[in-house]
C-alpha atoms as a PDB file:
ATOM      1  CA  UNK A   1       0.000   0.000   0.000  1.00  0.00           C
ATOM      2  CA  UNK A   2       1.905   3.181  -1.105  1.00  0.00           C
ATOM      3  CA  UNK A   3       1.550   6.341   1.454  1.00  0.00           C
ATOM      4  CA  UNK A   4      -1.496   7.891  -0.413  1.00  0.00           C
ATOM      5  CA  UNK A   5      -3.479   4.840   0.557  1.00  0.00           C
ATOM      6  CA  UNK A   6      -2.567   4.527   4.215  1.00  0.00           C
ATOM      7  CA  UNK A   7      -4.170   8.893   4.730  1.00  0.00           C
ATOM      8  CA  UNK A   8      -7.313   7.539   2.908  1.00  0.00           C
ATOM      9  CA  UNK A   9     -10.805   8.807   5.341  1.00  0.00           C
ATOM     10  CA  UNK A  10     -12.671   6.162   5.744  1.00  0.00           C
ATOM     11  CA  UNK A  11     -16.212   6.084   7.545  1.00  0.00           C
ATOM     12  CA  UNK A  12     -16.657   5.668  11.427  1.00  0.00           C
ATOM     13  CA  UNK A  13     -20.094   4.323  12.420  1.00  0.00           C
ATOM     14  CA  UNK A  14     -21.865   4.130  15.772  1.00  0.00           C
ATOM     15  CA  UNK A  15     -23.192   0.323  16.846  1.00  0.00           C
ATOM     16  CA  UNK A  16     -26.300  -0.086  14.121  1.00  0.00           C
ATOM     17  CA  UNK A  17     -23.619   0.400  11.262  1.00  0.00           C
ATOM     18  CA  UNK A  18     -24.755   4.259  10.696  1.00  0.00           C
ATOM     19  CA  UNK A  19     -21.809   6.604   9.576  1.00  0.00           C
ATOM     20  CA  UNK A  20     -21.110   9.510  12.389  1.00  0.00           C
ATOM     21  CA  UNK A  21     -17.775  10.723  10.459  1.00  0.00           C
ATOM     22  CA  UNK A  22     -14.881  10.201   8.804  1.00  0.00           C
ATOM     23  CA  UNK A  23     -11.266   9.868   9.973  1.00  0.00           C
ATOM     24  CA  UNK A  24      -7.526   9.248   8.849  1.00  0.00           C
ATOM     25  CA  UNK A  25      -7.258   5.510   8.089  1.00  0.00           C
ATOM     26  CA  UNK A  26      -3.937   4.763   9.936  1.00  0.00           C
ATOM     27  CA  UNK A  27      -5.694   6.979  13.144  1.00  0.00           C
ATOM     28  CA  UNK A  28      -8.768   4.888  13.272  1.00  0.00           C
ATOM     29  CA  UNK A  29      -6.582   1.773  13.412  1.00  0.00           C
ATOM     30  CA  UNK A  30      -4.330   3.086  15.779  1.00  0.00           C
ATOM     31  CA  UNK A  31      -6.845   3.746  17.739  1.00  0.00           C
ATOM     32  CA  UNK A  32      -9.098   1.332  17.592  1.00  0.00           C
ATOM     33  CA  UNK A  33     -12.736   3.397  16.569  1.00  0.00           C
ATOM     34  CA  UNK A  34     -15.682   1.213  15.223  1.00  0.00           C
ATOM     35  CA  UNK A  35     -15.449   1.982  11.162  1.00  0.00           C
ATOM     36  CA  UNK A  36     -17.015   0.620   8.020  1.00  0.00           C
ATOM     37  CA  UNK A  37     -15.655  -1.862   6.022  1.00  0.00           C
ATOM     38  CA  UNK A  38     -16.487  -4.982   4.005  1.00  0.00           C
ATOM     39  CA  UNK A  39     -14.900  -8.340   3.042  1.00  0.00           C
ATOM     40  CA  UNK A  40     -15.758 -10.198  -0.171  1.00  0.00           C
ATOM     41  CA  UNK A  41     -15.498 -13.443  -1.181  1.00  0.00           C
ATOM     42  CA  UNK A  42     -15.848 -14.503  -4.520  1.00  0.00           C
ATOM     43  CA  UNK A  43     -16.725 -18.266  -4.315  1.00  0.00           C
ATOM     44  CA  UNK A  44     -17.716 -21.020  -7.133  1.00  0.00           C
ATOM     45  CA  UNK A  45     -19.010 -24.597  -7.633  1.00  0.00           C
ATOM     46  CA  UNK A  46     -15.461 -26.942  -7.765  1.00  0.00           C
ATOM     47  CA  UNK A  47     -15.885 -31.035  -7.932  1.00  0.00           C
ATOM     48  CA  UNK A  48     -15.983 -30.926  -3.936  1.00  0.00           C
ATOM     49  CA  UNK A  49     -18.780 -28.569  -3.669  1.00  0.00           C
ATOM     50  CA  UNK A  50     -18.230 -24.844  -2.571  1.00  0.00           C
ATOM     51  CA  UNK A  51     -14.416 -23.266  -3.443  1.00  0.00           C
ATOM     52  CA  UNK A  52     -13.698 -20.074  -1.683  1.00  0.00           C
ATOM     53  CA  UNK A  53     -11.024 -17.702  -3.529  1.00  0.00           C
ATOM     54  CA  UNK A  54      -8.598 -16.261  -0.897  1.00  0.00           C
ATOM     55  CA  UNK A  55      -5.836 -14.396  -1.295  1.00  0.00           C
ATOM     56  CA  UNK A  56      -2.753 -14.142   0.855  1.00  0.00           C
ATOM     57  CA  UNK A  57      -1.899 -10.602   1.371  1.00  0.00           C
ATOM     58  CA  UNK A  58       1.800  -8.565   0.611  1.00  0.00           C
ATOM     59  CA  UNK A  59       3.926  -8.985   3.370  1.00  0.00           C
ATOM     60  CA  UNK A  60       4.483  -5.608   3.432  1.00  0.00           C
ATOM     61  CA  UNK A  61       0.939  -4.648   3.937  1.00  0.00           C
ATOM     62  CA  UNK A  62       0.506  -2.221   7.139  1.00  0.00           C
ATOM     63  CA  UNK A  63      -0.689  -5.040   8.984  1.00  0.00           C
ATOM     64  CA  UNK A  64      -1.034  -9.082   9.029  1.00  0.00           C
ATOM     65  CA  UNK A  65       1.137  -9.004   5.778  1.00  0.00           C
ATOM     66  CA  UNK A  66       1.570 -12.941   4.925  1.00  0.00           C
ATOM     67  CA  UNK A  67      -1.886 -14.142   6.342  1.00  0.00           C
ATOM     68  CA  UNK A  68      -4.901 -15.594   4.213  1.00  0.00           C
ATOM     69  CA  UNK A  69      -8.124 -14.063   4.328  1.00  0.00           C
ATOM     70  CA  UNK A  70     -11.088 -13.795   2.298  1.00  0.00           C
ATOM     71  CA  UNK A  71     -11.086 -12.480  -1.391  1.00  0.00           C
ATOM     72  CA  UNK A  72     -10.446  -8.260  -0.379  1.00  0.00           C
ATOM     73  CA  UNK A  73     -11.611  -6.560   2.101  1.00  0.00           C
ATOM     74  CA  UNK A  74     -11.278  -2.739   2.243  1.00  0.00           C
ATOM     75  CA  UNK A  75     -13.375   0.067   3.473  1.00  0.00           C
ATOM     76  CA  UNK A  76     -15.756   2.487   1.390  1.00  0.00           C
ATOM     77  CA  UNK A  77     -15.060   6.069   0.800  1.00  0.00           C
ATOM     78  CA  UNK A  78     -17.167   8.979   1.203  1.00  0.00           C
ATOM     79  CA  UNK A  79     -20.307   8.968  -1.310  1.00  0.00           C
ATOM     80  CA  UNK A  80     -19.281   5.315  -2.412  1.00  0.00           C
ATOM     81  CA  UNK A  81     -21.569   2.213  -1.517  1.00  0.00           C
ATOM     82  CA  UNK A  82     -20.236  -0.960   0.181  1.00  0.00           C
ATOM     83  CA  UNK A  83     -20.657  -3.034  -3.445  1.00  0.00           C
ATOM     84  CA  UNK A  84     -19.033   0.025  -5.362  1.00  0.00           C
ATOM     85  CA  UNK A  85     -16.071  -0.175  -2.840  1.00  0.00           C
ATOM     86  CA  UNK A  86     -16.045  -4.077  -3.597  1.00  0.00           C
ATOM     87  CA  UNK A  87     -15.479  -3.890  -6.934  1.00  0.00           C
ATOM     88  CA  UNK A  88     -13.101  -1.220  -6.855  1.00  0.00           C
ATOM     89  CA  UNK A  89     -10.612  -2.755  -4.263  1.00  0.00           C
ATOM     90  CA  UNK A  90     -10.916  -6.609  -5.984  1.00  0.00           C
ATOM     91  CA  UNK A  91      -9.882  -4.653  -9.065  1.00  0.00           C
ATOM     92  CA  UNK A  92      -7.263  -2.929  -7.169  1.00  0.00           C
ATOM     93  CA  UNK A  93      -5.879  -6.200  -5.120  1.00  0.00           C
ATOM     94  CA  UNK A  94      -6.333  -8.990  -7.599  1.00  0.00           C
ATOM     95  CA  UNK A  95      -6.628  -7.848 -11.176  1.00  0.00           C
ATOM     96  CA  UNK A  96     -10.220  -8.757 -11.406  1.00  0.00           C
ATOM     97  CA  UNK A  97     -12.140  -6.521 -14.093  1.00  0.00           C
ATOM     98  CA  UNK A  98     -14.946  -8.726 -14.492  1.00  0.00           C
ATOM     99  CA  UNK A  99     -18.495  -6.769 -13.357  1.00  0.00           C
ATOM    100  CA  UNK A 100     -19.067  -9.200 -10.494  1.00  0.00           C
ATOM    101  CA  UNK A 101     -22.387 -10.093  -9.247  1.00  0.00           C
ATOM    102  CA  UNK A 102     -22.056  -9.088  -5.286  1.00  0.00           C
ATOM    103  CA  UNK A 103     -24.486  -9.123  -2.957  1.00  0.00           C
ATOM    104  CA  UNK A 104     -24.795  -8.663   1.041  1.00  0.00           C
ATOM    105  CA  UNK A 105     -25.064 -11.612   3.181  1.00  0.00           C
ATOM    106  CA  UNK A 106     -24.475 -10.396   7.180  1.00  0.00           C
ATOM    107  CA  UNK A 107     -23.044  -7.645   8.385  1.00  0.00           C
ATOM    108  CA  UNK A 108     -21.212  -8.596  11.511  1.00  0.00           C
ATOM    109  CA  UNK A 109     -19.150  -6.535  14.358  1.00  0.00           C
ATOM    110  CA  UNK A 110     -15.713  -7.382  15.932  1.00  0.00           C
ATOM    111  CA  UNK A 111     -12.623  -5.763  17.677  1.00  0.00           C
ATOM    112  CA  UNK A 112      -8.952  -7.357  17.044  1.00  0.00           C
ATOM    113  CA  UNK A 113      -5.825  -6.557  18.254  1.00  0.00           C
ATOM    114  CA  UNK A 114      -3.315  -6.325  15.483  1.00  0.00           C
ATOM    115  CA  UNK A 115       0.176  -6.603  15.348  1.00  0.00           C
ATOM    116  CA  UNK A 116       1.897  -2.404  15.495  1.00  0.00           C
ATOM    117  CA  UNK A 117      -0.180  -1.521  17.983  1.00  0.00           C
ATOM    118  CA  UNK A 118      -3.163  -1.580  15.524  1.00  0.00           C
ATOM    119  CA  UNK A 119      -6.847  -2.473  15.613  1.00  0.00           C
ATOM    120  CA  UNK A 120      -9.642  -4.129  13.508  1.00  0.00           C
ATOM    121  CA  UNK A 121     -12.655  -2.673  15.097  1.00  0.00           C
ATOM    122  CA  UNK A 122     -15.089  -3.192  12.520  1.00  0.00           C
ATOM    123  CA  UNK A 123     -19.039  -3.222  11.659  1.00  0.00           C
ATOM    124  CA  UNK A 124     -18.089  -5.495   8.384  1.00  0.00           C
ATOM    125  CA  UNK A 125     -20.690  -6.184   5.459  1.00  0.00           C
ATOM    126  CA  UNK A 126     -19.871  -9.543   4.235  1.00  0.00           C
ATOM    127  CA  UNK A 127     -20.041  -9.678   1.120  1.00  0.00           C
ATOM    128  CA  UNK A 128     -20.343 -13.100  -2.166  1.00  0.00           C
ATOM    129  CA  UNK A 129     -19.945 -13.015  -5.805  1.00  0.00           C
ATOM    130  CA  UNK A 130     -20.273 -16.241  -7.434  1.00  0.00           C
ATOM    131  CA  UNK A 131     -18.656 -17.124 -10.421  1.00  0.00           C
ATOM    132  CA  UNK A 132     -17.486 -19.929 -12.518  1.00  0.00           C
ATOM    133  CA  UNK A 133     -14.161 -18.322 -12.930  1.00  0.00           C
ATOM    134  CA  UNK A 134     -12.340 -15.728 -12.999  1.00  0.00           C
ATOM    135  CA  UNK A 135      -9.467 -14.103 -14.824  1.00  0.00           C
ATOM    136  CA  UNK A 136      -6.762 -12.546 -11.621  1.00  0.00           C
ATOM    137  CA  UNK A 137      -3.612 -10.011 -11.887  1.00  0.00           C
ATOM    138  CA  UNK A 138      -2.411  -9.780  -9.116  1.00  0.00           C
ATOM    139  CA  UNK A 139      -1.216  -6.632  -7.480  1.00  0.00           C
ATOM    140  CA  UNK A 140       2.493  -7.511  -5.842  1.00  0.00           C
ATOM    141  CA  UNK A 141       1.905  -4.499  -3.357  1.00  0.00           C
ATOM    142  CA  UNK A 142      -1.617  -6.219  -1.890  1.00  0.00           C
ATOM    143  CA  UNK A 143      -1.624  -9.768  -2.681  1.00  0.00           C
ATOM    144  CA  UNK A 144       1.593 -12.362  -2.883  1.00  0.00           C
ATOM    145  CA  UNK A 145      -0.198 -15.545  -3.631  1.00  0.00           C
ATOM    146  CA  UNK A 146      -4.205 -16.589  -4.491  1.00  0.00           C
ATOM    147  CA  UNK A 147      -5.811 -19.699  -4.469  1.00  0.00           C
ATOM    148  CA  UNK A 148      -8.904 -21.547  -4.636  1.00  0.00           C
ATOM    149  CA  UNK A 149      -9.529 -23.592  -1.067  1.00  0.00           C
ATOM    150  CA  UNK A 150     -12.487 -25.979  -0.140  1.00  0.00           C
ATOM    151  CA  UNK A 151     -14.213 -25.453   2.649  1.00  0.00           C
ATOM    152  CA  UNK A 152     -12.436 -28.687   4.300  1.00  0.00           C
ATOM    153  CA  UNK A 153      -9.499 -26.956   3.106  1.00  0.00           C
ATOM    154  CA  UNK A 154     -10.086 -23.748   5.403  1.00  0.00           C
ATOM    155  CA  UNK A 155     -11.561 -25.922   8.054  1.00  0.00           C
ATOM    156  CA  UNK A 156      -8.637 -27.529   8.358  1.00  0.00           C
ATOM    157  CA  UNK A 157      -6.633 -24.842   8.107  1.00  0.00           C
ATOM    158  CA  UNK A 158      -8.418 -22.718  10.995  1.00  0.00           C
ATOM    159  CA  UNK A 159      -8.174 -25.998  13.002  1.00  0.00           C
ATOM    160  CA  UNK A 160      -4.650 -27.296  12.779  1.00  0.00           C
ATOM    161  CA  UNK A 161      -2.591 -23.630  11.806  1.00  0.00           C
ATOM    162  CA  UNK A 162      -4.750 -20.894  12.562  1.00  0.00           C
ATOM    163  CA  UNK A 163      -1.889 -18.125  13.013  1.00  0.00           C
ATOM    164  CA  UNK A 164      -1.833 -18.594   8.829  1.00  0.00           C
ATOM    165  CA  UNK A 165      -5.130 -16.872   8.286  1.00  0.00           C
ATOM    166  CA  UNK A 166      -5.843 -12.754   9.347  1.00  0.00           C
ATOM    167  CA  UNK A 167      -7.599 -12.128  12.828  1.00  0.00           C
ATOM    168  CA  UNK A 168     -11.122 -11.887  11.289  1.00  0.00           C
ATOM    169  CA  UNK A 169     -11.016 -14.723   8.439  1.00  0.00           C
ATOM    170  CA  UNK A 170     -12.947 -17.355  10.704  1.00  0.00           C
ATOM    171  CA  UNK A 171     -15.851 -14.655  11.374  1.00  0.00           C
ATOM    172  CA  UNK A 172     -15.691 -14.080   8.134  1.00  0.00           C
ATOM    173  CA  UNK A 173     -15.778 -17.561   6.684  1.00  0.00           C
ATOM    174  CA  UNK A 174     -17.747 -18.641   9.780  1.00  0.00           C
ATOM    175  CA  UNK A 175     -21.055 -16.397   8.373  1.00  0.00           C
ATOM    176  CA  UNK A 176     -19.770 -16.679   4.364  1.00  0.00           C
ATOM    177  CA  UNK A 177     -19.618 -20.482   5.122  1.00  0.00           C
ATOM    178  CA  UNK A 178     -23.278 -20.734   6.692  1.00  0.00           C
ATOM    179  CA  UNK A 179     -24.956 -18.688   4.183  1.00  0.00           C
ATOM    180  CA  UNK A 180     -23.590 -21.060   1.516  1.00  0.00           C
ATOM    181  CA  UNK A 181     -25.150 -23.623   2.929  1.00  0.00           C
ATOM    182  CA  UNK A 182     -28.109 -22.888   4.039  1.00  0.00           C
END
């Protein structure tokens, strides 16, 4: 993420997900206020069932650089809508320029500790586009790696070596996960 990026303003919200403001991205994380932000995951229909496409983010990322998590996740900026943000950050991160099909699943609330000193305090909209594939470019400065994992993949994963996934990837995948199936 280049030093443009890390001033962005990004929306704070009060506990019902309604935007009170706007501050410096790096602040808010730094100090932990409840913001807006969403996390996509583009999935499709693989010989196992469900695949989930996650991507493992630059290592040089401002924080959990190395970990797995969901497809992009990102926050919206002023005037834009949680889908608009979507497309414009997978686009950004992976190279995608296909018009996705997104829509809103849950919108959940949690509050990590970060490595830094930082903070994911978010009211997240999770977000699914399913596809049958998808054509990826990745951005070296977001993403290092992407791949397509099943869900007994990720279960695994989250069971046996959780410390390779970001702090909010099983919330995330936890509600993704149930919405697929159900």
């Amino acid at each position: 993420m280049n030093i443009k990026d890390r001033s962005l303003q990004i929306p704070l919200v009060n506990h019902i997900g309604e935007i009170v403001g706007y501050d410096d991205k790096m602040q808010v994380h730094r100090q932990g206020l409840l913001h807006l932000a969403f996390s996509l995951m583009i999935t499709r229909t693989g010989a196992l069932g469900t695949e989930f496409l996650l991507q493992r983010r630059a290592l040089d990322k401002y924080h959990s650089g190395g970990l797995w998590t969901n497809t992009c996740c990102s926050h919206p900026m002023k005037h834009e809508t949680v889908i608009a943000a979507a497309q414009r950050r997978v686009k950004d991160e992976l190279g995608i320029t296909a018009a996705l099909e997104i829509r809103s699943v849950a919108e959940i609330q949690y509050n990590h500790q970060l490595e830094n000193g930082l903070y994911e305090h978010e009211y997240n909209h999770l977000l699914v586009a399913e596809v049958d594939n998808v054509l990826c470019n990745l951005n070296p400065d977001e993403v290092m790696e992407k791949r397509w994992w099943s869900s007994n993949d990720i279960e695994a994963g989250l069971l046996n070596t959780p410390q390779i996934f970001t702090a909010w990837f099983p919330e995330v995948f936890s509600h993704i996960h149930q919405h697929q199936v159900s």
